[in-house]
C-alpha atoms as a PDB file:
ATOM      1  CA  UNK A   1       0.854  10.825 -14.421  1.00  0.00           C
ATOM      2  CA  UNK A   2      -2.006   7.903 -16.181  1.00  0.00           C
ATOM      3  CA  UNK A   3       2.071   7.406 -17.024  1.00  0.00           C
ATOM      4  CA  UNK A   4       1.599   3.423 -16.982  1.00  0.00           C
ATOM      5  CA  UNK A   5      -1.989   2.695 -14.773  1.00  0.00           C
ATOM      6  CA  UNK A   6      -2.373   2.806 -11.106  1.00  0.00           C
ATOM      7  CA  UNK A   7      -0.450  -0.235 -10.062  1.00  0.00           C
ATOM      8  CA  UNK A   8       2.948   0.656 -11.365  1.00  0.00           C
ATOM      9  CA  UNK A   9       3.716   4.058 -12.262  1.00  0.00           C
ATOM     10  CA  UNK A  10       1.343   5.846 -10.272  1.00  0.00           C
ATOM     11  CA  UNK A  11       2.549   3.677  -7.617  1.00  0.00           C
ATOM     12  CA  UNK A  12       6.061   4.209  -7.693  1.00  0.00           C
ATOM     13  CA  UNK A  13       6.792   7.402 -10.017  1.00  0.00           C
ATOM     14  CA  UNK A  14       3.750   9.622  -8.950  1.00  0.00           C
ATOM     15  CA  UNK A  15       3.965   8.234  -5.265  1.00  0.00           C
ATOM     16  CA  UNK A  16       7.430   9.385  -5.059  1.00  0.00           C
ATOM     17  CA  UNK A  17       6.531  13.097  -6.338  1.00  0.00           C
ATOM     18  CA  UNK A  18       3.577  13.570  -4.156  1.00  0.00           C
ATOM     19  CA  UNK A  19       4.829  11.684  -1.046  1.00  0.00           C
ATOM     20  CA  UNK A  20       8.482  13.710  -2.132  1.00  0.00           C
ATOM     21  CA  UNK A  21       7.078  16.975  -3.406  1.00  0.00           C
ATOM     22  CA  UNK A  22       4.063  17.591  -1.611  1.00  0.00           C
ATOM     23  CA  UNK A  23       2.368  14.796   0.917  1.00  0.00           C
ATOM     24  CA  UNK A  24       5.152  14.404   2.792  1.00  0.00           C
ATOM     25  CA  UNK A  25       5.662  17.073   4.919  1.00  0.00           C
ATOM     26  CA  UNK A  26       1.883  16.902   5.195  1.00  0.00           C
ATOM     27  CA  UNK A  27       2.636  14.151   8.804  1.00  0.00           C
ATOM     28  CA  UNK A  28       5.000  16.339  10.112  1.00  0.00           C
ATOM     29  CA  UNK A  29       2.998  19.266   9.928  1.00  0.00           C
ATOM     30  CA  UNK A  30       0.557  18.390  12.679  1.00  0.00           C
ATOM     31  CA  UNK A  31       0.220  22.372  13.904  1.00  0.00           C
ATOM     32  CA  UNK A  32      -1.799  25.291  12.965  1.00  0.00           C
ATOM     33  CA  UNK A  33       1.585  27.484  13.031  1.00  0.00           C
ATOM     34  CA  UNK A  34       4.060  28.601  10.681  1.00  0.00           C
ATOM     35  CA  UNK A  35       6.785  28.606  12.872  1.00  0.00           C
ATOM     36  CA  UNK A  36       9.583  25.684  12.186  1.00  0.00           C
ATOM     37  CA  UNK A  37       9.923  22.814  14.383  1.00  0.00           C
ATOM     38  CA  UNK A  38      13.308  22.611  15.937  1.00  0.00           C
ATOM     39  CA  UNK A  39      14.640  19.227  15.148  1.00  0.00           C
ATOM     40  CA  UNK A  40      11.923  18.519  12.197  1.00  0.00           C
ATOM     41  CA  UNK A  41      11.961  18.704   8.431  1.00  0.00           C
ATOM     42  CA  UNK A  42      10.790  21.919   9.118  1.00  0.00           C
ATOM     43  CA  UNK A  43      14.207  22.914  10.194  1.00  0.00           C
ATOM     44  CA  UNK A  44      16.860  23.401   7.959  1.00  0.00           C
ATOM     45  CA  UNK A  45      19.547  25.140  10.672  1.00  0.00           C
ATOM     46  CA  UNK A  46      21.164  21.976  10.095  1.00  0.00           C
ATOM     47  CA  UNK A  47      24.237  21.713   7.571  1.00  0.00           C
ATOM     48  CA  UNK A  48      23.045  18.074   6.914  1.00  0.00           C
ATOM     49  CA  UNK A  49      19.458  18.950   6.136  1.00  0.00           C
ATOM     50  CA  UNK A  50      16.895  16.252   7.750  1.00  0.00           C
ATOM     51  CA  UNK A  51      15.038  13.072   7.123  1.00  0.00           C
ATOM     52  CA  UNK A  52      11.534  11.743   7.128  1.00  0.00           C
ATOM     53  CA  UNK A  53      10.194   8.832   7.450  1.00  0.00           C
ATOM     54  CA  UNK A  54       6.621   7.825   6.095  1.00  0.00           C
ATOM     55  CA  UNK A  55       4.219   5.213   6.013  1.00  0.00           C
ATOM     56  CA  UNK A  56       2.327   4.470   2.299  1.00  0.00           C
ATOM     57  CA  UNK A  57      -1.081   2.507   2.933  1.00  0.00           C
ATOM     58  CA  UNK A  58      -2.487   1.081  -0.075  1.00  0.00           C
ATOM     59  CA  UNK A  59      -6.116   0.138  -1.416  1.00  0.00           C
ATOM     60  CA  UNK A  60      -5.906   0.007  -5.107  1.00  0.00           C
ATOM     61  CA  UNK A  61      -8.342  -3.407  -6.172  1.00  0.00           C
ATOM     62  CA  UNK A  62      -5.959  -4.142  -9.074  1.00  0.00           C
ATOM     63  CA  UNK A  63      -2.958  -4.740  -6.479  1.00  0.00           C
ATOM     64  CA  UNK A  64      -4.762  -5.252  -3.113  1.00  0.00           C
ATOM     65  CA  UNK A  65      -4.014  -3.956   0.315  1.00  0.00           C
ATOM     66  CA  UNK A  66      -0.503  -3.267   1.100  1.00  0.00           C
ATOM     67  CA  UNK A  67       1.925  -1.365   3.484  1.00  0.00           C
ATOM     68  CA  UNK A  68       5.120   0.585   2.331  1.00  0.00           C
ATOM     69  CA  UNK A  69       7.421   3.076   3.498  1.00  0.00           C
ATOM     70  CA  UNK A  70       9.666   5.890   3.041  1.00  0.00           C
ATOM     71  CA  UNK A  71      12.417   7.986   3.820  1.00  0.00           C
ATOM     72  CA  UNK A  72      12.401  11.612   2.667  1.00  0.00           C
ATOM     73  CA  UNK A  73      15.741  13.738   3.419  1.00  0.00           C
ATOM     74  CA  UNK A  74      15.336  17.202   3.001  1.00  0.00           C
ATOM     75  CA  UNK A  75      18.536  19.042   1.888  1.00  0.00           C
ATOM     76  CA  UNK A  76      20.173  21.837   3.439  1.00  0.00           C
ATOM     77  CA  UNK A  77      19.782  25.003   2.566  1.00  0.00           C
ATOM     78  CA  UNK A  78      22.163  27.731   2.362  1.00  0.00           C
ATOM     79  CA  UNK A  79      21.814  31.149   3.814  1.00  0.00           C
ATOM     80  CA  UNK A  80      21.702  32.777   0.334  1.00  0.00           C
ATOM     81  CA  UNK A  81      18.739  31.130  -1.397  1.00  0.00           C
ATOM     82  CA  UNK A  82      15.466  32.155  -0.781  1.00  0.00           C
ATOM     83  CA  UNK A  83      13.436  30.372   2.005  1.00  0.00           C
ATOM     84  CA  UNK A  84      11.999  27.277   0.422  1.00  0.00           C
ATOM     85  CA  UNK A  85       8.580  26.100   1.609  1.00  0.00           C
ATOM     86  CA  UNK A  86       9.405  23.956   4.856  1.00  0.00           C
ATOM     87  CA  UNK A  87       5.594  23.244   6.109  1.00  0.00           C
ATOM     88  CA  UNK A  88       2.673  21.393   5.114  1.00  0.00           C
ATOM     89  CA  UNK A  89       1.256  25.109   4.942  1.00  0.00           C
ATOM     90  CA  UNK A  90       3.320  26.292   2.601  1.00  0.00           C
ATOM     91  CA  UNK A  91       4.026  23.578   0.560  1.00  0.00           C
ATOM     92  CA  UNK A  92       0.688  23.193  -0.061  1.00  0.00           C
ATOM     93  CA  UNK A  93      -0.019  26.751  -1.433  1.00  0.00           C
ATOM     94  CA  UNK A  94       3.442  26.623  -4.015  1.00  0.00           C
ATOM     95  CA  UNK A  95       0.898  28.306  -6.622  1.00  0.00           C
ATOM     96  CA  UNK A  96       1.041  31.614  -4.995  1.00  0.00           C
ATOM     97  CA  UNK A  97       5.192  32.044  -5.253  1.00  0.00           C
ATOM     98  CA  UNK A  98       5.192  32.645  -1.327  1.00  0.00           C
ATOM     99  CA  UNK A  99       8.054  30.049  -1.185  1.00  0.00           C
ATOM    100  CA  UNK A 100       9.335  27.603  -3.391  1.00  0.00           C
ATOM    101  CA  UNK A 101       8.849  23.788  -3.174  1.00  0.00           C
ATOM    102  CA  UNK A 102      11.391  21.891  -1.153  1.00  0.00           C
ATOM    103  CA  UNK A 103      14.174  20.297  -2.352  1.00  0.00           C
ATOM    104  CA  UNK A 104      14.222  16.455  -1.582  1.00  0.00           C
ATOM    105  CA  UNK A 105      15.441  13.288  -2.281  1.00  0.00           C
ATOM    106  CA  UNK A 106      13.909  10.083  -0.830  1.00  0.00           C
ATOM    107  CA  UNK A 107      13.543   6.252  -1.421  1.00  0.00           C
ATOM    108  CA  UNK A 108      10.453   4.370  -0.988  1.00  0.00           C
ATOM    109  CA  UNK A 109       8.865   0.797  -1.344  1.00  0.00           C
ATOM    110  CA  UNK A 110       5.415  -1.436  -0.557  1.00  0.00           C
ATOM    111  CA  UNK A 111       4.274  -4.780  -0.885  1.00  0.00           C
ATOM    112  CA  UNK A 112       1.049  -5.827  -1.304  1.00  0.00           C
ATOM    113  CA  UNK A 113      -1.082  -9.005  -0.943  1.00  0.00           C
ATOM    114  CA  UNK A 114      -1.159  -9.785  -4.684  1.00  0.00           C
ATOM    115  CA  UNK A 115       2.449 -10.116  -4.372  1.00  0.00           C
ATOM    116  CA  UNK A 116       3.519  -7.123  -5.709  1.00  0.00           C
ATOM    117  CA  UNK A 117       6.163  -4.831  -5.197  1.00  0.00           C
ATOM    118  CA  UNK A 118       8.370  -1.879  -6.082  1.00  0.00           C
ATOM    119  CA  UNK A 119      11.009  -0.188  -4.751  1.00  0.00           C
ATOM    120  CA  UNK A 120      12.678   3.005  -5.770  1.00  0.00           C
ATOM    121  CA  UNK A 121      14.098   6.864  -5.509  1.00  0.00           C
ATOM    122  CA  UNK A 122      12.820  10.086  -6.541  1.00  0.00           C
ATOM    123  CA  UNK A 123      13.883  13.672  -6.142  1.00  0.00           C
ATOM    124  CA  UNK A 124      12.136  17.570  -6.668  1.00  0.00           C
ATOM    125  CA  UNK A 125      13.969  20.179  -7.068  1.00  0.00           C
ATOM    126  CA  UNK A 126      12.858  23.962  -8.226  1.00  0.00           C
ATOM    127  CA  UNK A 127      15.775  26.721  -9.481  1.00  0.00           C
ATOM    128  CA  UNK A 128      15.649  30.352 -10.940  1.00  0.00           C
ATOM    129  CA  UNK A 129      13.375  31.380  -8.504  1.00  0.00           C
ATOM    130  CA  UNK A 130      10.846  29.022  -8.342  1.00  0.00           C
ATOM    131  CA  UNK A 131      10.569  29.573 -12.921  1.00  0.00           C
ATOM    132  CA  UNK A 132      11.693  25.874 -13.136  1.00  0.00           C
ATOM    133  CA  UNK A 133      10.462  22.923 -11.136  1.00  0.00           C
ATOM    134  CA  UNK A 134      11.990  19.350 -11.502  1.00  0.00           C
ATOM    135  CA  UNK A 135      10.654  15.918 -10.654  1.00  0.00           C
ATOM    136  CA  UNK A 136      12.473  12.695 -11.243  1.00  0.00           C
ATOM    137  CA  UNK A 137      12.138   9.251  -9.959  1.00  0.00           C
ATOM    138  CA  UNK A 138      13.170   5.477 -11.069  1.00  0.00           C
ATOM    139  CA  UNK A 139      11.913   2.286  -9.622  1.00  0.00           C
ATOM    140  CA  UNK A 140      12.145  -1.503  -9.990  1.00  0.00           C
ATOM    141  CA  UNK A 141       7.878  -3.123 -10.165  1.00  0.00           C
ATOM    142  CA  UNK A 142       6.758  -6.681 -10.218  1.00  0.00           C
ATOM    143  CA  UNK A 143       2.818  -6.132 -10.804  1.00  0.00           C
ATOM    144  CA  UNK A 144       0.449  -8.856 -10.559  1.00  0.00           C
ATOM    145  CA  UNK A 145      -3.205  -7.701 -11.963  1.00  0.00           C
ATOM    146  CA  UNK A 146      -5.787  -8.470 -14.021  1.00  0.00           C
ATOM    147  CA  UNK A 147      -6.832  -7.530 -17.478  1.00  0.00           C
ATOM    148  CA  UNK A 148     -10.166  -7.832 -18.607  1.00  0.00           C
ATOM    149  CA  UNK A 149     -11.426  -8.879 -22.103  1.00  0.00           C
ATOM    150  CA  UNK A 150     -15.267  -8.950 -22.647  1.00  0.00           C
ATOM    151  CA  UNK A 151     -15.874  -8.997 -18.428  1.00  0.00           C
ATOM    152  CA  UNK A 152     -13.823 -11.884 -18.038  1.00  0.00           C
ATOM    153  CA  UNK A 153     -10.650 -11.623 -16.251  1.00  0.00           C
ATOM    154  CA  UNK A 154      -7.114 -12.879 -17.309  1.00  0.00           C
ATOM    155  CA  UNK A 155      -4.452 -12.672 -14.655  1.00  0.00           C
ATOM    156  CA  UNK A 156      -0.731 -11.219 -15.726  1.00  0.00           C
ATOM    157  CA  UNK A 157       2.252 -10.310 -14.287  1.00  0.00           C
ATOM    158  CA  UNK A 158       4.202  -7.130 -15.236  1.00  0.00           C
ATOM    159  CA  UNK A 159       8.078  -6.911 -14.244  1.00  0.00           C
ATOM    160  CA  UNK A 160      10.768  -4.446 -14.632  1.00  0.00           C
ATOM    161  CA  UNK A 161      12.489  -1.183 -14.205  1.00  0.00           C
ATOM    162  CA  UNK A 162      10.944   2.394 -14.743  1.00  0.00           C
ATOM    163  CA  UNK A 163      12.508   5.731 -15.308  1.00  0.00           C
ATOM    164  CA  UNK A 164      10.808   8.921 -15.017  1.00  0.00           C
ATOM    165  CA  UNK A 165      11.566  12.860 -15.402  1.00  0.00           C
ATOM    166  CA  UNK A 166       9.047  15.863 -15.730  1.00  0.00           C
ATOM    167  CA  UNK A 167      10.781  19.167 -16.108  1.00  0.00           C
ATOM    168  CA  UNK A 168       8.066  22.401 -16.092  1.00  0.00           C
ATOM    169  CA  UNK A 169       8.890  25.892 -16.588  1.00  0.00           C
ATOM    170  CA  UNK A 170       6.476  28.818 -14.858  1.00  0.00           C
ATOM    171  CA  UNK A 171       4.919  31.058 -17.749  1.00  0.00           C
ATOM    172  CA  UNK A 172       5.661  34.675 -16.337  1.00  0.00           C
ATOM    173  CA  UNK A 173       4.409  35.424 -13.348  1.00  0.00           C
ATOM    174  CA  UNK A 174       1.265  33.542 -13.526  1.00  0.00           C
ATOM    175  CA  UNK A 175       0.243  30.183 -12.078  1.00  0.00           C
ATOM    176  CA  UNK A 176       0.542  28.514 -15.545  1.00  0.00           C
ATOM    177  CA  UNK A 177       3.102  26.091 -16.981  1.00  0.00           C
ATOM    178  CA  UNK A 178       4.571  24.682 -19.910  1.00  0.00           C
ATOM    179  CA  UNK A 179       6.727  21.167 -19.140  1.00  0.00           C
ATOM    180  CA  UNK A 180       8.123  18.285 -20.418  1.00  0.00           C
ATOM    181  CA  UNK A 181       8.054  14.835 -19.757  1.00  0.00           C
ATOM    182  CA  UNK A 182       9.918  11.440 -20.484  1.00  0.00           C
ATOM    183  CA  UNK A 183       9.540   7.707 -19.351  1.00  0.00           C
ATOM    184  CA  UNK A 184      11.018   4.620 -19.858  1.00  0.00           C
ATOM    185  CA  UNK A 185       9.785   1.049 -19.110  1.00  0.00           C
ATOM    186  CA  UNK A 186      12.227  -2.084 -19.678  1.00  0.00           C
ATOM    187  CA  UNK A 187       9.907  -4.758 -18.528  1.00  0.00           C
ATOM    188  CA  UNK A 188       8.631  -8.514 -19.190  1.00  0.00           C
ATOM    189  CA  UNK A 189       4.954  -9.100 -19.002  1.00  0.00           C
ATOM    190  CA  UNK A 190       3.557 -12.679 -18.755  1.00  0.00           C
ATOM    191  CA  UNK A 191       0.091 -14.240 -18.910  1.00  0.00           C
ATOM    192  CA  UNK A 192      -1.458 -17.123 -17.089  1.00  0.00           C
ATOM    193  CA  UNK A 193      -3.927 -19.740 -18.310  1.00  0.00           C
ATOM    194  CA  UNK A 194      -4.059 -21.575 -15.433  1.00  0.00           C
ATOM    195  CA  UNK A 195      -2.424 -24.450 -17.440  1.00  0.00           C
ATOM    196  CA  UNK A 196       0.769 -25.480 -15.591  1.00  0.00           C
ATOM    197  CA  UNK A 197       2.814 -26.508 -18.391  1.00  0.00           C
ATOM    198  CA  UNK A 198       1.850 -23.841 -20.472  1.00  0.00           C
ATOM    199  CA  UNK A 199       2.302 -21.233 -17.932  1.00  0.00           C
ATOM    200  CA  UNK A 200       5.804 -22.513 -17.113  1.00  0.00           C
ATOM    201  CA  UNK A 201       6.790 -21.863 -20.671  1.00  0.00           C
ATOM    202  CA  UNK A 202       7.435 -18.845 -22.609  1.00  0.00           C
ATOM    203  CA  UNK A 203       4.485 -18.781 -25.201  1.00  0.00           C
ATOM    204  CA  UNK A 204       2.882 -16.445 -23.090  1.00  0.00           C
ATOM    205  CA  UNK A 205       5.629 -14.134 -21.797  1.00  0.00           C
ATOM    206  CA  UNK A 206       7.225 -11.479 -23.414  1.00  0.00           C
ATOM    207  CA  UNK A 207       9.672  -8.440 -23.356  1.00  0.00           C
ATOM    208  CA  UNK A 208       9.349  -5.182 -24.359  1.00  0.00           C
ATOM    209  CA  UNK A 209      10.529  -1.688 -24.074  1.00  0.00           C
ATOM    210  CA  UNK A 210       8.400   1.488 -23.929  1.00  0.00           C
ATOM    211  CA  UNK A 211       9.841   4.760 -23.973  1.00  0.00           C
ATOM    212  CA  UNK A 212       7.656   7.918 -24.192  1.00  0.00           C
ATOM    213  CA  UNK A 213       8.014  11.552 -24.612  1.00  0.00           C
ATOM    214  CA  UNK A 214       5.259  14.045 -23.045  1.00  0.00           C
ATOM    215  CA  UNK A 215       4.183  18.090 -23.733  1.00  0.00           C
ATOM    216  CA  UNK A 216       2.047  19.448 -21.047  1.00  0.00           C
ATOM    217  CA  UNK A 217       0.213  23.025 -20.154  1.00  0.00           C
ATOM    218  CA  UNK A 218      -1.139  23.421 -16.618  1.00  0.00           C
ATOM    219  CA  UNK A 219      -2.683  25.657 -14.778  1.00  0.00           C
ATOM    220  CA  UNK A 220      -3.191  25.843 -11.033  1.00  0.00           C
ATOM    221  CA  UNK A 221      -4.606  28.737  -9.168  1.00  0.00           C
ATOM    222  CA  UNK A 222      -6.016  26.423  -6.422  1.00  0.00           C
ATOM    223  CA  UNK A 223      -5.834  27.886  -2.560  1.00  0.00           C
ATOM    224  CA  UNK A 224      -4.429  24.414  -1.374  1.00  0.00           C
ATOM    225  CA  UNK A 225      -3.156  21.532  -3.499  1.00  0.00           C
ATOM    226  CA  UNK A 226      -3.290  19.217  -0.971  1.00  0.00           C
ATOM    227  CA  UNK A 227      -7.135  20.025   0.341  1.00  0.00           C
ATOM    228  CA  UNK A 228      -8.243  22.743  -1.987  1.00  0.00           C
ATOM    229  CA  UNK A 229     -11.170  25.194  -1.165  1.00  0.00           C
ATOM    230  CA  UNK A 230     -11.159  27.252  -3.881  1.00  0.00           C
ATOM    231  CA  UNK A 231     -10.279  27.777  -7.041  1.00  0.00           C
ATOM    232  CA  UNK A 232      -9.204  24.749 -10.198  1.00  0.00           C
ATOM    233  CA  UNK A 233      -6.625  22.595 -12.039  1.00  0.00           C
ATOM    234  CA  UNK A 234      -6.468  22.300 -15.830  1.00  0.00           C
ATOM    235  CA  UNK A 235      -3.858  19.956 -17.488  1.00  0.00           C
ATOM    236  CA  UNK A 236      -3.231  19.029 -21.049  1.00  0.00           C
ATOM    237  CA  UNK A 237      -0.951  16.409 -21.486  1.00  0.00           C
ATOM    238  CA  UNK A 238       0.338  14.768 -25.079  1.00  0.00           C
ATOM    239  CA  UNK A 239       2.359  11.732 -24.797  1.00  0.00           C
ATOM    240  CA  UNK A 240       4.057  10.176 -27.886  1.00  0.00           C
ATOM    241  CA  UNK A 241       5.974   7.175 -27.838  1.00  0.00           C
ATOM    242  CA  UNK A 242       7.217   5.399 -30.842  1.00  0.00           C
ATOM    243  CA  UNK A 243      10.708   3.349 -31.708  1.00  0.00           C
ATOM    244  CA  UNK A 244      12.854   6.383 -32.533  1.00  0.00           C
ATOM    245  CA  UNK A 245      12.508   7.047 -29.277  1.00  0.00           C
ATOM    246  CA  UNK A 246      13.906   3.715 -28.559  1.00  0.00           C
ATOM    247  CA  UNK A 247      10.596   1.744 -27.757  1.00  0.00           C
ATOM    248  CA  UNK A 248       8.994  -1.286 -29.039  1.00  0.00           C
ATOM    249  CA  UNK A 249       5.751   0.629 -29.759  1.00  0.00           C
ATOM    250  CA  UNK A 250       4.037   3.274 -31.607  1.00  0.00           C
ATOM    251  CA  UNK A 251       1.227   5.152 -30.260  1.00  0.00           C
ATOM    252  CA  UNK A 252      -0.080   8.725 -28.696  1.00  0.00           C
ATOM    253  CA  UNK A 253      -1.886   9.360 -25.599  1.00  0.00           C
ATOM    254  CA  UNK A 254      -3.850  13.130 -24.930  1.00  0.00           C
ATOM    255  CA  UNK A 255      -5.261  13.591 -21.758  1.00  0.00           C
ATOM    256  CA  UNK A 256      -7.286  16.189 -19.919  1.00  0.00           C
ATOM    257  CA  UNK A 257      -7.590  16.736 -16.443  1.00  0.00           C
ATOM    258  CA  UNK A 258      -9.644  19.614 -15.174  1.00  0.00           C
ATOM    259  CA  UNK A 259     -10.003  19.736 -11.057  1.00  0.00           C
ATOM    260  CA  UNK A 260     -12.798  22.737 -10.004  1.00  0.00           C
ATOM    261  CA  UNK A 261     -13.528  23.425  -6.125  1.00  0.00           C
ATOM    262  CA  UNK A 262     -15.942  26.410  -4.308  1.00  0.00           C
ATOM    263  CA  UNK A 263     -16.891  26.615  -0.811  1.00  0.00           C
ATOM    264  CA  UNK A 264     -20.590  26.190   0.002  1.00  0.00           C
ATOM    265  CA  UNK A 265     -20.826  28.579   2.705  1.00  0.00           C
ATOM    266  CA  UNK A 266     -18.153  28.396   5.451  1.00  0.00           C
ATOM    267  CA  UNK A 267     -17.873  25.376   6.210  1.00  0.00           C
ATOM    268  CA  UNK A 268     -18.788  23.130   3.205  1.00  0.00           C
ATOM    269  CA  UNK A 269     -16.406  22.610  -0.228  1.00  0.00           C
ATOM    270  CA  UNK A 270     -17.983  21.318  -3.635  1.00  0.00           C
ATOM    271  CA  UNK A 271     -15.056  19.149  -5.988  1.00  0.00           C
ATOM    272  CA  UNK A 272     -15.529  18.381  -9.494  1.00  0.00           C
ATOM    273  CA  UNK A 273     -13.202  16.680 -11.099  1.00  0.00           C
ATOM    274  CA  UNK A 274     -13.034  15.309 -14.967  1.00  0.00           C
ATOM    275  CA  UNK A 275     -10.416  12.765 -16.199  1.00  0.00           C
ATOM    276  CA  UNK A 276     -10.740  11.931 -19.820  1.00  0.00           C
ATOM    277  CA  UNK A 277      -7.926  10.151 -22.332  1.00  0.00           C
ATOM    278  CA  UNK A 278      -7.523   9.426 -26.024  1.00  0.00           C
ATOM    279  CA  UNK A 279      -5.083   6.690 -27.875  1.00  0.00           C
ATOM    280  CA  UNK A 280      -4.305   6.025 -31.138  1.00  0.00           C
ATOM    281  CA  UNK A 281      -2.156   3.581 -32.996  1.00  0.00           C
ATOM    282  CA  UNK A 282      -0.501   0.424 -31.172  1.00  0.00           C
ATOM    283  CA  UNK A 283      -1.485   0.986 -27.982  1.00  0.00           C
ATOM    284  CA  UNK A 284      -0.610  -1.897 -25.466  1.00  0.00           C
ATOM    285  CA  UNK A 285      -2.801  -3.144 -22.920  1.00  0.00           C
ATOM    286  CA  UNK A 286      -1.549  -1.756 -19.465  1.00  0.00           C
ATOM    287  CA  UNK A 287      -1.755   2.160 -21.677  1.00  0.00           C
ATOM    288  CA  UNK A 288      -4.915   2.272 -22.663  1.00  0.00           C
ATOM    289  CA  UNK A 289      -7.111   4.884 -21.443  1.00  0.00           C
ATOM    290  CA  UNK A 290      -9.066   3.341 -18.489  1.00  0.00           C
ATOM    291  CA  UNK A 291     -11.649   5.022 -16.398  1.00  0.00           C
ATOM    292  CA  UNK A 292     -10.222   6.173 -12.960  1.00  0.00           C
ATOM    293  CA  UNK A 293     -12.470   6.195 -10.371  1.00  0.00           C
ATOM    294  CA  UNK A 294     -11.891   5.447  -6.420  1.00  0.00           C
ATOM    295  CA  UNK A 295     -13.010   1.537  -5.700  1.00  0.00           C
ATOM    296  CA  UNK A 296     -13.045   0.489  -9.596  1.00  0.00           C
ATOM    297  CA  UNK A 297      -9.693  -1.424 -10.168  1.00  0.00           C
ATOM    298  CA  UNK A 298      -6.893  -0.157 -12.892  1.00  0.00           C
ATOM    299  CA  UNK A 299      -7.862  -1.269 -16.037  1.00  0.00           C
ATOM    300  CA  UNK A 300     -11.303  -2.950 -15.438  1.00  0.00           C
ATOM    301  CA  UNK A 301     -12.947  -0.648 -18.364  1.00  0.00           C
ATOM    302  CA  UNK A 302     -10.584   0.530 -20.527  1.00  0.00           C
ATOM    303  CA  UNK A 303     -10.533   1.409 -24.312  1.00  0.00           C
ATOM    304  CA  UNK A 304      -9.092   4.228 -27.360  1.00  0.00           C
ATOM    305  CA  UNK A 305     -11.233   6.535 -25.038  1.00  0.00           C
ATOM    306  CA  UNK A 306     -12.102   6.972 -21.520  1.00  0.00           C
ATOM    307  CA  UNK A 307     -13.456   9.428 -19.330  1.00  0.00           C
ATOM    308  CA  UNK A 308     -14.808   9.505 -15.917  1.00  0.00           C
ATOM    309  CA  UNK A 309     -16.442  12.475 -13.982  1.00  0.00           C
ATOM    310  CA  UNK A 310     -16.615  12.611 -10.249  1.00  0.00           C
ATOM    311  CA  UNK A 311     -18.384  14.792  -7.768  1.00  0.00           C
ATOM    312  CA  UNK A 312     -17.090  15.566  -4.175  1.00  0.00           C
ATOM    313  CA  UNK A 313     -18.622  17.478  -1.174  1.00  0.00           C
ATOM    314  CA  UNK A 314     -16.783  17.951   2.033  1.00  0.00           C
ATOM    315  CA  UNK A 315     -17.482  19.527   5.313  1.00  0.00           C
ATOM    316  CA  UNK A 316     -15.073  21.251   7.685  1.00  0.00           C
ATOM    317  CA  UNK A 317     -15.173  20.210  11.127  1.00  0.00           C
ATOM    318  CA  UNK A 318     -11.746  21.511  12.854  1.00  0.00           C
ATOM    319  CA  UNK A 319      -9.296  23.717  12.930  1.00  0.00           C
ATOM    320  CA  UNK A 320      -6.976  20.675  11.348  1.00  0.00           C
END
């Protein structure tokens, strides 16, 4: 979701949904077996469900290094629904309908050594077996990053509150999806010069609100979404935001993200993986397409378009 760029949403909306949805359970999980863990997420005996917590190390350049945490609880579930997917295992391989996602709630937050920070709360849910699959999360940010103009750098500060929901409905049987998306950004953004009085006053600061709604098609026949093997990802994604929607701006963002693995022999996997983004009309700075790769910072080369293409090979050396 890039929803806002690296340092902010992707940092507290899309770190909630994969630490909540997906990556969590992924610590827990240390074992090669199915079987539940009596006393861990995996069990849900309980009639008060169970809680997780997590450590979130991060390395994005445009923030720094930082540590976070967070606390994933894991709600009951009654006798009568069908067994929800419990492991890393299973969670991981939600495109086959063997089990649905779990349903969690959790709160989370980090600090970095840029001085910024978010905290906030998420929750995934899926209902009518497994057809509808919810994702919702809401956090407060204070970003400090850099934005570039012409290779020079100009520092900024981005602070505020963040709402996000992403509601996708399974088409038939299949491992496709059509959902729906909405954000909301109430925030302050502020400049510095490196001039003292001017950066104390409010020439160079500035409020705004950016609201957005999304359409989206995906689909995921992958053997594992958390370290795939085999098969690929394809997501179209059309984001419009403009001030009926109650913002302060008025552009459109299409992206495509297409994700392609195949095992090289038995033990040997070959990733592709192509990110690209288009923009049009008054596009602020921190949602411009920007080129995503792992090392470059968030919004170092950015533009109406931006694409990046990435190659991975891995190897297989344990049963883990």
């Amino acid at each position: 979701m890039p929803v806002f760029f690296k340092a902010t949403r992707r940092a507290a909306f899309t770190l909630a949904v994969l630490w909540l949805g997906a990556g969590a359970p992924l610590a827990a999980e240390e074992s090669t077996s199915d079987a539940p863990s009596a006393g861990g997420p995996e069990d849900n005996s309980s009639p008060w469900g169970k809680f997780l917590p997590l450590p979130i190390f991060i390395t994005e350049p445009a923030i720094g290094e930082g540590l976070g945490a967070s606390l994933i609880y894991f709600h009951h579930q009654d006798d009568t629904d069908k067994p929800r997917a419990t492991t890393a295992r299973e969670i991981s391989k939600t495109t086959e309908r063997s089990k649905p996602p779990p349903t969690a709630t959790g709160i989370f937050g980090f600090y970095t050594n840029s001085d910024s920070a978010a905290a906030g709360i998420g929750h995934s849910d899926s209902f009518r077996d497994d057809n509808y699959r919810l994702l919702a999360a809401g956090a407060e940010a204070r970003i400090n990053s850099q934005l570039y103009i012409s290779d020079s750098a100009f520092d900024f500060r981005l602070e505020g509150s963040m709402l996000f929901a992403n509601l996708k409905r399974r088409l038939g049987e299949s491992n496709a999806f059509a959902g729906v998306s909405l954000s909301y950004l109430d925030a302050e953004t502020r400049f510095f010069s490196g001039i003292p009085d001017l950066d104390d006053s409010d020439l160079l600061s500035s409020g705004f609100i950016d609201a957005g709604l999304a359409a989206s098609l995906i689909y995921d026949n992958r053997d594992n979404t958390l370290m795939p093997a085999a098969g690929y990802l394809v997501e179209l994604t059309a984001w419009r935001r403009d001030e009926s929607l109650g913002g302060d701006f008025d552009y459109k963002i299409n992206r495509l993200k297409a994700l392609y693995f195949s095992r090289i022999g038995v033990d040997y996997v070959l990733g592709l993986r192509l990110d690209a983004s288009s923009a049009s009309g008054d596009v602020p700075f921190f949602s411009a397409p920007y080129v995503s790769l792992r090392g470059i910072p968030a919004l170092r080369y950015q533009g109406k378009r931006a694409a990046a293409f990435e190659i991975e090979a891995r190897r297989h050396f344990g049963e883990r």
